[in-house]
PDB file of N, CA and C in Angstrom:
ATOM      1  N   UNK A   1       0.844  -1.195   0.000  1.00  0.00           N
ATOM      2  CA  UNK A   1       0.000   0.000   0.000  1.00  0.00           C
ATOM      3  C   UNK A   1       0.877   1.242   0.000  1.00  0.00           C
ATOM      4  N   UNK A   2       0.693   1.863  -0.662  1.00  0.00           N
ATOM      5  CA  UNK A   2       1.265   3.289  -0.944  1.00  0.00           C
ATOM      6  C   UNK A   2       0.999   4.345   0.204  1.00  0.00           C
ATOM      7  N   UNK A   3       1.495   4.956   0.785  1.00  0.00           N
ATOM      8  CA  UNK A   3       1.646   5.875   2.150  1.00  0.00           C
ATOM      9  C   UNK A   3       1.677   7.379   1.501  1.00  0.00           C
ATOM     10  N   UNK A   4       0.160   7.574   1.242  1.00  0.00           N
ATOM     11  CA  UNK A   4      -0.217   9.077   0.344  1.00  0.00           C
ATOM     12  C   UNK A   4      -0.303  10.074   2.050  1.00  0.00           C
ATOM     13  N   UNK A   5       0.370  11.222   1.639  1.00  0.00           N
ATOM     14  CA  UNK A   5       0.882  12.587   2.736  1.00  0.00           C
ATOM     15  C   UNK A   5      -0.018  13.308   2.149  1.00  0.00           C
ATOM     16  N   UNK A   6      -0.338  13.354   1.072  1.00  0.00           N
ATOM     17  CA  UNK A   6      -1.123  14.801   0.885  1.00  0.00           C
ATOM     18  C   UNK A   6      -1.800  14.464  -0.934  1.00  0.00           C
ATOM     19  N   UNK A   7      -2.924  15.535  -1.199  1.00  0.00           N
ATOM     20  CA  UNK A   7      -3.371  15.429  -2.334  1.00  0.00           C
ATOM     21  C   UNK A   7      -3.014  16.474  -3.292  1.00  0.00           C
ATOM     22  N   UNK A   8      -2.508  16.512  -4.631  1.00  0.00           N
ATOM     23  CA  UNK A   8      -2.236  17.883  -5.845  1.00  0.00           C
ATOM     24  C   UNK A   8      -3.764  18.089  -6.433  1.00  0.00           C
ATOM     25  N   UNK A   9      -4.052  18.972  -6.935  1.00  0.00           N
ATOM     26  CA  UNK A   9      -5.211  19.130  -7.394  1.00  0.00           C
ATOM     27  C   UNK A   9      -4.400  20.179  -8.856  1.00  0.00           C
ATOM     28  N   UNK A  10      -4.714  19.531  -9.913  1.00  0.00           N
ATOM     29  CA  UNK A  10      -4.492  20.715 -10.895  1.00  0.00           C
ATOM     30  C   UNK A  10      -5.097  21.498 -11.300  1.00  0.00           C
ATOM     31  N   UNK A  11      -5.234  23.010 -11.934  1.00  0.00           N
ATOM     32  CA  UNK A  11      -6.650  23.717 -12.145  1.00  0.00           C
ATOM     33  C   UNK A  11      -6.871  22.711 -13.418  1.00  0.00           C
ATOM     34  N   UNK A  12      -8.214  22.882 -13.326  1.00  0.00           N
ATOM     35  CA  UNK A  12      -9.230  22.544 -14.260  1.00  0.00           C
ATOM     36  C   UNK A  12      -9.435  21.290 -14.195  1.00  0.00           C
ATOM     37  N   UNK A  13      -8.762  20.123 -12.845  1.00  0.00           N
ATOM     38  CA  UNK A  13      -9.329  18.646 -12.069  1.00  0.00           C
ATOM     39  C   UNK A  13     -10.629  18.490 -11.909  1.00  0.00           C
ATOM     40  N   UNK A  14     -10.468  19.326 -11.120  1.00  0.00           N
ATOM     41  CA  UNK A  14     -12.022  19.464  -9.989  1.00  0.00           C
ATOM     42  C   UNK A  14     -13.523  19.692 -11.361  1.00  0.00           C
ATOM     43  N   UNK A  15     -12.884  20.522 -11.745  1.00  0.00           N
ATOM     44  CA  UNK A  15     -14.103  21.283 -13.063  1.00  0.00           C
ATOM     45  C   UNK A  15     -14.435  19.654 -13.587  1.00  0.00           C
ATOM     46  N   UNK A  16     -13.375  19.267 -14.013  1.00  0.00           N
ATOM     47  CA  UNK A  16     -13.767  18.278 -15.492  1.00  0.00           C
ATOM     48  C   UNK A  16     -14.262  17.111 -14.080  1.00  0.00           C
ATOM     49  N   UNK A  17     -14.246  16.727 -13.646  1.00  0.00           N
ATOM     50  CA  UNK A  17     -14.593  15.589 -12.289  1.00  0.00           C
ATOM     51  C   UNK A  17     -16.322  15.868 -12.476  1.00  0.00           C
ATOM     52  N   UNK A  18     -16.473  17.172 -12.182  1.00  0.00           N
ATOM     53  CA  UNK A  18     -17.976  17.197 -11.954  1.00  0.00           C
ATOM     54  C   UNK A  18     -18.677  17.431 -13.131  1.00  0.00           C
ATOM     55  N   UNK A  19     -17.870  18.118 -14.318  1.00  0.00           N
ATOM     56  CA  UNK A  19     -19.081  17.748 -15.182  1.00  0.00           C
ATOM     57  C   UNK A  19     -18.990  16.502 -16.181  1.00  0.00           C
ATOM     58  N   UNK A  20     -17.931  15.924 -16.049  1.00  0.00           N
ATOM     59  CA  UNK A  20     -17.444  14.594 -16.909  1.00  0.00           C
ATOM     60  C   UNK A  20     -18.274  13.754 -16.321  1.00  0.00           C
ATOM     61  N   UNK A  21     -18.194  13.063 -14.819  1.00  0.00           N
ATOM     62  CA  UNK A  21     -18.133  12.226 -14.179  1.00  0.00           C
ATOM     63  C   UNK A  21     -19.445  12.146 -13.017  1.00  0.00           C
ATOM     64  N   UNK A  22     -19.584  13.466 -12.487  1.00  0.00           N
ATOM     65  CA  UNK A  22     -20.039  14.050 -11.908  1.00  0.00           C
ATOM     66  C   UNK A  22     -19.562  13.355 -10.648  1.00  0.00           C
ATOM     67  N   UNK A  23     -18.295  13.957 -10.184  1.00  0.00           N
ATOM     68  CA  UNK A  23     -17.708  13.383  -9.131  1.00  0.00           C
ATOM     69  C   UNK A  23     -17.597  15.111  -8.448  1.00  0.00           C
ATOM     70  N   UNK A  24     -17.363  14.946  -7.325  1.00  0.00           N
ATOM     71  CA  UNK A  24     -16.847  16.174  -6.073  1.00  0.00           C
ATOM     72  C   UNK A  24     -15.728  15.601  -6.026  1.00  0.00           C
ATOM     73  N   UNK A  25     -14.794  16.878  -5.705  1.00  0.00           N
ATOM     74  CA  UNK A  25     -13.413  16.899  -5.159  1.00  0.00           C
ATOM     75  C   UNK A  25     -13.466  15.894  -3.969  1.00  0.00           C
ATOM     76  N   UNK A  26     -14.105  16.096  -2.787  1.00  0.00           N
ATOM     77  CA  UNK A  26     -14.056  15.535  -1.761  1.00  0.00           C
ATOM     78  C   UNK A  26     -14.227  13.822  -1.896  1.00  0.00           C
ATOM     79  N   UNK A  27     -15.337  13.478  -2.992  1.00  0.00           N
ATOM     80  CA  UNK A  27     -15.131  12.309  -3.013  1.00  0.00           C
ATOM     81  C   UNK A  27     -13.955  11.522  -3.139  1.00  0.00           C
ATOM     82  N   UNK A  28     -13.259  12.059  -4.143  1.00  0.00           N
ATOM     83  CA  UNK A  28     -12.054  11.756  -4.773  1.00  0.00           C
ATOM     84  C   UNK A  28     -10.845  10.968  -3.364  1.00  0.00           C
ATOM     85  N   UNK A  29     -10.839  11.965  -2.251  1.00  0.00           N
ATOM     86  CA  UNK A  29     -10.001  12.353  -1.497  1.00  0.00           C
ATOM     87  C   UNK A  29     -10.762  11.023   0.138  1.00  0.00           C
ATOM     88  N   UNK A  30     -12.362  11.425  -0.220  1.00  0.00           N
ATOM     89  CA  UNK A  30     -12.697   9.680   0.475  1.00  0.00           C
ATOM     90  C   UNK A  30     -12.380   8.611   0.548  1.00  0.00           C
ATOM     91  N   UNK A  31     -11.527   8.319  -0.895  1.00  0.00           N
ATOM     92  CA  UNK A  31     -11.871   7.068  -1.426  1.00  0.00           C
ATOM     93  C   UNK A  31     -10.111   6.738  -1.271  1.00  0.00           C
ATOM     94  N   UNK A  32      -9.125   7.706  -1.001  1.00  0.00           N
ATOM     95  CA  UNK A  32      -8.095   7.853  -0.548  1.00  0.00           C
ATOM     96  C   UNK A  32      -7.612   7.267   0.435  1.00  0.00           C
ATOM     97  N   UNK A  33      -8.641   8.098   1.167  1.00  0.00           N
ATOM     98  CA  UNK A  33      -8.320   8.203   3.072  1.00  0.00           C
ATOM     99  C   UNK A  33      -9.249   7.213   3.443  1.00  0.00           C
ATOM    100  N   UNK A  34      -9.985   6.497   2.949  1.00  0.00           N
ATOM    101  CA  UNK A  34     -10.424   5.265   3.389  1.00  0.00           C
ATOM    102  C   UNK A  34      -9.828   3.505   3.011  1.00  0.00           C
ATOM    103  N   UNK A  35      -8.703   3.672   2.763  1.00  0.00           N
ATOM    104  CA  UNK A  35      -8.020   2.521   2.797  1.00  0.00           C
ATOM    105  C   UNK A  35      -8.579   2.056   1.597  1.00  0.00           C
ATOM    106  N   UNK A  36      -8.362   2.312   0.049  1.00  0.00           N
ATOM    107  CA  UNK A  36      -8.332   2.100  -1.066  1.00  0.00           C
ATOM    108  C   UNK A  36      -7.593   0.966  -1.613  1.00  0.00           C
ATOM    109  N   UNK A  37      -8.114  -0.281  -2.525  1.00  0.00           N
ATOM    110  CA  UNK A  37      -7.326  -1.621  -3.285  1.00  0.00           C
ATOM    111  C   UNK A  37      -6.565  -0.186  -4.234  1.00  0.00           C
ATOM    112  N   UNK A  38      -4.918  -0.518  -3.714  1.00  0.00           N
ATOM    113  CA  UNK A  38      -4.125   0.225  -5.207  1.00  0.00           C
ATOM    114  C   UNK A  38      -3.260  -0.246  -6.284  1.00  0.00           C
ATOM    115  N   UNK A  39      -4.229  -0.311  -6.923  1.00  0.00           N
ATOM    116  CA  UNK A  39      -3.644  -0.752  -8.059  1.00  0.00           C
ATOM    117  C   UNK A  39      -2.775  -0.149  -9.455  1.00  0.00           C
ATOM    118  N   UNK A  40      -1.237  -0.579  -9.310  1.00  0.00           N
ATOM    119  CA  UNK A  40      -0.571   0.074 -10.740  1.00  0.00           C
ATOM    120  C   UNK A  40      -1.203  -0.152 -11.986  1.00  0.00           C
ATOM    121  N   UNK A  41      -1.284   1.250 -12.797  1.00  0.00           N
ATOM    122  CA  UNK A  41      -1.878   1.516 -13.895  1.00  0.00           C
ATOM    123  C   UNK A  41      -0.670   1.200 -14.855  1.00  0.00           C
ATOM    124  N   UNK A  42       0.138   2.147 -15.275  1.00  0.00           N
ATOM    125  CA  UNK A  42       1.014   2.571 -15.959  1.00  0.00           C
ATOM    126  C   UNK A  42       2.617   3.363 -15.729  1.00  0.00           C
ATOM    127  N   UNK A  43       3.965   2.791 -16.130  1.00  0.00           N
ATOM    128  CA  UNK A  43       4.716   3.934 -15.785  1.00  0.00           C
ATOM    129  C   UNK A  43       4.997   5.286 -16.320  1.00  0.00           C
ATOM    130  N   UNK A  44       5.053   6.203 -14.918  1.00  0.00           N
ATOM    131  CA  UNK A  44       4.954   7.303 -15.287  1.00  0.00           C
ATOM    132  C   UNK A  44       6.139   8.517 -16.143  1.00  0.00           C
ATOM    133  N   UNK A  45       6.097   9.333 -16.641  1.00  0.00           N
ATOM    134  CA  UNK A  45       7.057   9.906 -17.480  1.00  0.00           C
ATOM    135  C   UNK A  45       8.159  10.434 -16.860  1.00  0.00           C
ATOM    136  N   UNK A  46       8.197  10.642 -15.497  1.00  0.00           N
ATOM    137  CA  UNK A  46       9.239  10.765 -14.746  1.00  0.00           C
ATOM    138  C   UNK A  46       9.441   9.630 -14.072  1.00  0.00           C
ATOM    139  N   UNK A  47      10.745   8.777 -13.717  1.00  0.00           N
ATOM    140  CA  UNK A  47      11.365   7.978 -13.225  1.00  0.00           C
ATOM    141  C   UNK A  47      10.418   8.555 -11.688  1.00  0.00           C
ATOM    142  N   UNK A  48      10.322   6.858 -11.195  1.00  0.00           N
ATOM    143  CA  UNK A  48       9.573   6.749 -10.148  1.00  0.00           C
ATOM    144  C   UNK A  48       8.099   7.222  -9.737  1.00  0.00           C
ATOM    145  N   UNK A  49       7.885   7.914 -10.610  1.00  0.00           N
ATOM    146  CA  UNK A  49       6.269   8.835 -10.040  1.00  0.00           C
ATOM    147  C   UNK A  49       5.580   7.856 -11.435  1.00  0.00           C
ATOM    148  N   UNK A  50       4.766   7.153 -10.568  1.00  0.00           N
ATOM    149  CA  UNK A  50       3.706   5.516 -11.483  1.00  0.00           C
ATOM    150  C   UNK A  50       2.333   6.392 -11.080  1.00  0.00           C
ATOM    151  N   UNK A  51       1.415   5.717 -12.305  1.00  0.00           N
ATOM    152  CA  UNK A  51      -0.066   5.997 -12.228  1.00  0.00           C
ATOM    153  C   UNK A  51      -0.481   4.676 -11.289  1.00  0.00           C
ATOM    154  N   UNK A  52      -1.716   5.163 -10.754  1.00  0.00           N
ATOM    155  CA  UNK A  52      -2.538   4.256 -10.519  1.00  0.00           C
ATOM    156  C   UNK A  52      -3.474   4.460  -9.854  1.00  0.00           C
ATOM    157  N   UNK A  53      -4.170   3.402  -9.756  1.00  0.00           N
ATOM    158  CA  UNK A  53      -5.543   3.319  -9.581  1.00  0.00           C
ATOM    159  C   UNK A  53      -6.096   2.645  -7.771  1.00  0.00           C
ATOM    160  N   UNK A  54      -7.198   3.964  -7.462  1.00  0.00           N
ATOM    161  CA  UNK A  54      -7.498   3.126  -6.462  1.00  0.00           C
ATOM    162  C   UNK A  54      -9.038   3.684  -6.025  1.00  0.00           C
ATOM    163  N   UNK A  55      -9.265   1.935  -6.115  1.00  0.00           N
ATOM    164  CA  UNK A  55     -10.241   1.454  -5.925  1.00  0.00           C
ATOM    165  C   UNK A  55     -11.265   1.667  -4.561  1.00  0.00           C
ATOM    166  N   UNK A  56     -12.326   2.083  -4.056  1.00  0.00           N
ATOM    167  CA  UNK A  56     -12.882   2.218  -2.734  1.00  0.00           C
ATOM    168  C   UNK A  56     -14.153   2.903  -2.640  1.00  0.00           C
ATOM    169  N   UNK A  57     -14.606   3.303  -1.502  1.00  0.00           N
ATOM    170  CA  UNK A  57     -15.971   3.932  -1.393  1.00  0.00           C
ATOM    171  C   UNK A  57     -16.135   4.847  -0.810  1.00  0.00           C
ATOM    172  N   UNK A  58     -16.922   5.912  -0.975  1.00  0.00           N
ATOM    173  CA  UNK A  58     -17.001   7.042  -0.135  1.00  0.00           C
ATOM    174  C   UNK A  58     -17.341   6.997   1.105  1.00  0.00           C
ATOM    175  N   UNK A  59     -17.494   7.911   1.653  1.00  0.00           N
ATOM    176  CA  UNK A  59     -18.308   8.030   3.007  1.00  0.00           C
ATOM    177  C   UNK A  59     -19.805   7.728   3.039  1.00  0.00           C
ATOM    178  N   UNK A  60     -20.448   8.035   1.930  1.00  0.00           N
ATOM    179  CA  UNK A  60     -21.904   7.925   1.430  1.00  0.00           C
ATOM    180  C   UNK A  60     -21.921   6.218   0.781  1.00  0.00           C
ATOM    181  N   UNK A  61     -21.002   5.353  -0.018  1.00  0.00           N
ATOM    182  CA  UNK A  61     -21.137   4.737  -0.064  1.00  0.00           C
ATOM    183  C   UNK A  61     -21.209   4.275  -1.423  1.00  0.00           C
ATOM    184  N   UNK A  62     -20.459   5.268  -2.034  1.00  0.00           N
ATOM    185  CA  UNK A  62     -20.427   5.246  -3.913  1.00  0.00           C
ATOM    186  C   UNK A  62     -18.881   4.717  -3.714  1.00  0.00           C
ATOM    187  N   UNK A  63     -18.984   3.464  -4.930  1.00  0.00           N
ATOM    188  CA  UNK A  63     -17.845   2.881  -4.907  1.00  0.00           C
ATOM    189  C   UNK A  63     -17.386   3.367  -6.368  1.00  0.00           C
ATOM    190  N   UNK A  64     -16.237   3.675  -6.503  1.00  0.00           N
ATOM    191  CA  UNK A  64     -15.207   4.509  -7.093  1.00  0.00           C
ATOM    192  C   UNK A  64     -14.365   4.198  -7.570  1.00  0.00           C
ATOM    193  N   UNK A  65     -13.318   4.978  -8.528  1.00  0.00           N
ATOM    194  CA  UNK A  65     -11.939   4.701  -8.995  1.00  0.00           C
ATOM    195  C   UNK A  65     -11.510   6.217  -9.072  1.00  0.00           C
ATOM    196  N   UNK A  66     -10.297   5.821  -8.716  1.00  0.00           N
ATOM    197  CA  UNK A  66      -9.461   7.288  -8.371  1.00  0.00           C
ATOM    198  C   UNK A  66      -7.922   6.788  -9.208  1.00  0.00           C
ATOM    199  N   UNK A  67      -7.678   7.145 -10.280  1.00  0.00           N
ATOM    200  CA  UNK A  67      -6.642   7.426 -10.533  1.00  0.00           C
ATOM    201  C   UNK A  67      -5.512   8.617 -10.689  1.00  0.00           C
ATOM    202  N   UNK A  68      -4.293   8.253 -10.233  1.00  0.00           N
ATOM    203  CA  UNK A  68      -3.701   9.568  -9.730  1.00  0.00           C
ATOM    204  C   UNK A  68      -1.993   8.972  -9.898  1.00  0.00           C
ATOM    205  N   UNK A  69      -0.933   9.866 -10.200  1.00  0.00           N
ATOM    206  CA  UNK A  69       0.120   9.937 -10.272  1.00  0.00           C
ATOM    207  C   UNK A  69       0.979   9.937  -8.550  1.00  0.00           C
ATOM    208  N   UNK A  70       1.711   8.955  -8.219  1.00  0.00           N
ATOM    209  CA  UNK A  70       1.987   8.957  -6.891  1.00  0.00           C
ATOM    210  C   UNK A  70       3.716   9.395  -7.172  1.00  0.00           C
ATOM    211  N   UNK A  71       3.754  10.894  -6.655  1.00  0.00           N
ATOM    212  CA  UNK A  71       5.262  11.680  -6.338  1.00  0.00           C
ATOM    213  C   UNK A  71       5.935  11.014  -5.459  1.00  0.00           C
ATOM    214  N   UNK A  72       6.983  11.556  -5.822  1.00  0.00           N
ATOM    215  CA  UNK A  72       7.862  11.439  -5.503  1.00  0.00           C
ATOM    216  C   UNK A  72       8.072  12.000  -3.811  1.00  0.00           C
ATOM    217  N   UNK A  73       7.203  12.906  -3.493  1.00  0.00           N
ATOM    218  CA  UNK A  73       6.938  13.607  -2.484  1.00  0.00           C
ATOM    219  C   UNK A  73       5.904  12.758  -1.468  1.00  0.00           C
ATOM    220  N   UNK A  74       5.288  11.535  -1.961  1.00  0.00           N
ATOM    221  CA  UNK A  74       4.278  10.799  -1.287  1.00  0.00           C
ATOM    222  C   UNK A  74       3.243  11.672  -1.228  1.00  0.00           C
ATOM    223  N   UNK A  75       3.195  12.250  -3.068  1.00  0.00           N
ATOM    224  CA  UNK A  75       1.446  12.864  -2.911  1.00  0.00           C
ATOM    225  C   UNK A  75       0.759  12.453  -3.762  1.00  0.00           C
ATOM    226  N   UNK A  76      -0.212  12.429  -3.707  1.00  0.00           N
ATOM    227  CA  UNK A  76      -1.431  11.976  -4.945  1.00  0.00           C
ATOM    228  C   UNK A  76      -1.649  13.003  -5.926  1.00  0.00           C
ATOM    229  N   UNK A  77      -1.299  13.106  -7.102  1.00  0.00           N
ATOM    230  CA  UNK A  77      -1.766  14.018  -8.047  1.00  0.00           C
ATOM    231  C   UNK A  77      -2.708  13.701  -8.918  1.00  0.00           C
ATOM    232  N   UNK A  78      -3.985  14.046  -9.013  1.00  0.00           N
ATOM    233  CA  UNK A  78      -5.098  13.389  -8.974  1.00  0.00           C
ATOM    234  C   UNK A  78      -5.180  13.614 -10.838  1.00  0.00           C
ATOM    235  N   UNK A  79      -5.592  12.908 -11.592  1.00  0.00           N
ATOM    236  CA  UNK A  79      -5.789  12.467 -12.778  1.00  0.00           C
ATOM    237  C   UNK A  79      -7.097  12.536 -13.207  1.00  0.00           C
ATOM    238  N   UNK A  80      -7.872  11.524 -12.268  1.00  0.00           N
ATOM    239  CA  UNK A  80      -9.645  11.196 -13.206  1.00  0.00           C
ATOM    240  C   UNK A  80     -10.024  10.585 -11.907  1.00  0.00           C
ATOM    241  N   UNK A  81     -11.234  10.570 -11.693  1.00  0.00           N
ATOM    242  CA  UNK A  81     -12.197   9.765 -10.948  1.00  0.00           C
ATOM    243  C   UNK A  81     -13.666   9.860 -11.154  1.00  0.00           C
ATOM    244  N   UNK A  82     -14.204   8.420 -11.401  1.00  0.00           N
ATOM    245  CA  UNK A  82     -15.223   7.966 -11.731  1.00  0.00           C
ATOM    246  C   UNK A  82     -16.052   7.099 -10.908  1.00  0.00           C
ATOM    247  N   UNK A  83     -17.400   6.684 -11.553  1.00  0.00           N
ATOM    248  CA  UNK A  83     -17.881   5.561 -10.502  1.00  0.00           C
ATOM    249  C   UNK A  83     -17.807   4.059 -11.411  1.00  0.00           C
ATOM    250  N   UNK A  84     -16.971   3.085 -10.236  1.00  0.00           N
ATOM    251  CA  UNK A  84     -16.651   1.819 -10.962  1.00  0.00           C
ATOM    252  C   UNK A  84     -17.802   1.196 -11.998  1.00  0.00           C
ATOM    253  N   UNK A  85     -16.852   0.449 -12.632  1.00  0.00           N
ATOM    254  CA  UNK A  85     -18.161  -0.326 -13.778  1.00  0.00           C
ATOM    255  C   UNK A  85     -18.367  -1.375 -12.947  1.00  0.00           C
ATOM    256  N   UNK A  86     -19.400  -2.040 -13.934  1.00  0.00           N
ATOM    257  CA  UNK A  86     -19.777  -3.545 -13.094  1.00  0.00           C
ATOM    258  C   UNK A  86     -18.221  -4.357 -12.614  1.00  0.00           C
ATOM    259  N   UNK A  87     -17.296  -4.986 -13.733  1.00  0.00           N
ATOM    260  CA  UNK A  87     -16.410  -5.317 -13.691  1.00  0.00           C
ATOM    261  C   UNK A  87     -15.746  -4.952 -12.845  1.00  0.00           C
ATOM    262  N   UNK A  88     -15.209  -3.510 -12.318  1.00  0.00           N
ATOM    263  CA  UNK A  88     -14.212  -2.860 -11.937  1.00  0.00           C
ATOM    264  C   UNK A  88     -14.996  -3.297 -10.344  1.00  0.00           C
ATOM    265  N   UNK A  89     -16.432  -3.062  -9.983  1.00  0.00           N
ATOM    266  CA  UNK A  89     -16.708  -3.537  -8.492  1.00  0.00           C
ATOM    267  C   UNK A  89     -16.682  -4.752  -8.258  1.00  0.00           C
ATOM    268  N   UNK A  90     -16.756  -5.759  -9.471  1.00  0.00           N
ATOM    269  CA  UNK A  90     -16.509  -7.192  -9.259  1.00  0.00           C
ATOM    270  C   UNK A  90     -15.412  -7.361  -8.586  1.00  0.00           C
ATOM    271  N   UNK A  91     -14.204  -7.278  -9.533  1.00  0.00           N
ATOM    272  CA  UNK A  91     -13.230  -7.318  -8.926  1.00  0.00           C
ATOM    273  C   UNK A  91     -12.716  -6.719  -7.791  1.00  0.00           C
ATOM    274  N   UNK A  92     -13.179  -5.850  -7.392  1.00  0.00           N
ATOM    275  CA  UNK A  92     -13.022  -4.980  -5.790  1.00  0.00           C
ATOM    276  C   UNK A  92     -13.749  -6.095  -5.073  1.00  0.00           C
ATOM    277  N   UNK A  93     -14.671  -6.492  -5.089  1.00  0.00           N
ATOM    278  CA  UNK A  93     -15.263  -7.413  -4.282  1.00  0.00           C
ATOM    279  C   UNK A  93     -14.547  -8.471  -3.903  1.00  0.00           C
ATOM    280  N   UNK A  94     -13.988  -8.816  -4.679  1.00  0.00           N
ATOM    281  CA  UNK A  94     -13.247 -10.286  -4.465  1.00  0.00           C
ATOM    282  C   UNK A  94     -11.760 -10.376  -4.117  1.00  0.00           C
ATOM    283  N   UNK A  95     -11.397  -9.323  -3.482  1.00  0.00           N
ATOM    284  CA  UNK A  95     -10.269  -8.546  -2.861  1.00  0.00           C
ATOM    285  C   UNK A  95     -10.447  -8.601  -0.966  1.00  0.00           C
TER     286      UNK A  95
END
């Protein structure tokens, strides 16, 4: 498990979250801080800082995917977040 210190937010994250996805910032940051399945996506364009994905549920109880770039600094730089597909909660389930 990855040991996230803090969250990046880039301008224009938050914007595209809620009208893409219709996700809140805060959700994003739930699904974090509630002990998230993390899963590597892809490597990232700087040596050591990897995408990935993590899996979890809000406080309300919407189960999620949060993908985000993990620094070098042990921060989350947040990418996209959505609400899981069927598949994507299958497999959370069986975790």
């Amino acid at each position: 498990m990855l040991d996230i210190k803090g969250i990046i937010w880039l301008e224009g994250i938050v914007e595209k979250l809620a009208w893409k996805h219709d996700v809140k910032g805060h959700e994003a940051m739930e699904v974090l801080e509630n002990k998230p399945q993390v899963r590597f996506v892809e490597k990232g364009h700087r040596k050591g800082e990897n995408v990935y994905a993590a899996l979890g549920r809000t406080k309300s109880g919407r189960y999620m995917i949060v993908f985000f770039v993990y620094k070098l600094t042990k921060e989350a730089l947040i990418l996209s977040a959505k609400d899981m597909t069927d598949t994507e909660r299958k497999r959370y389930a069986k975790t």
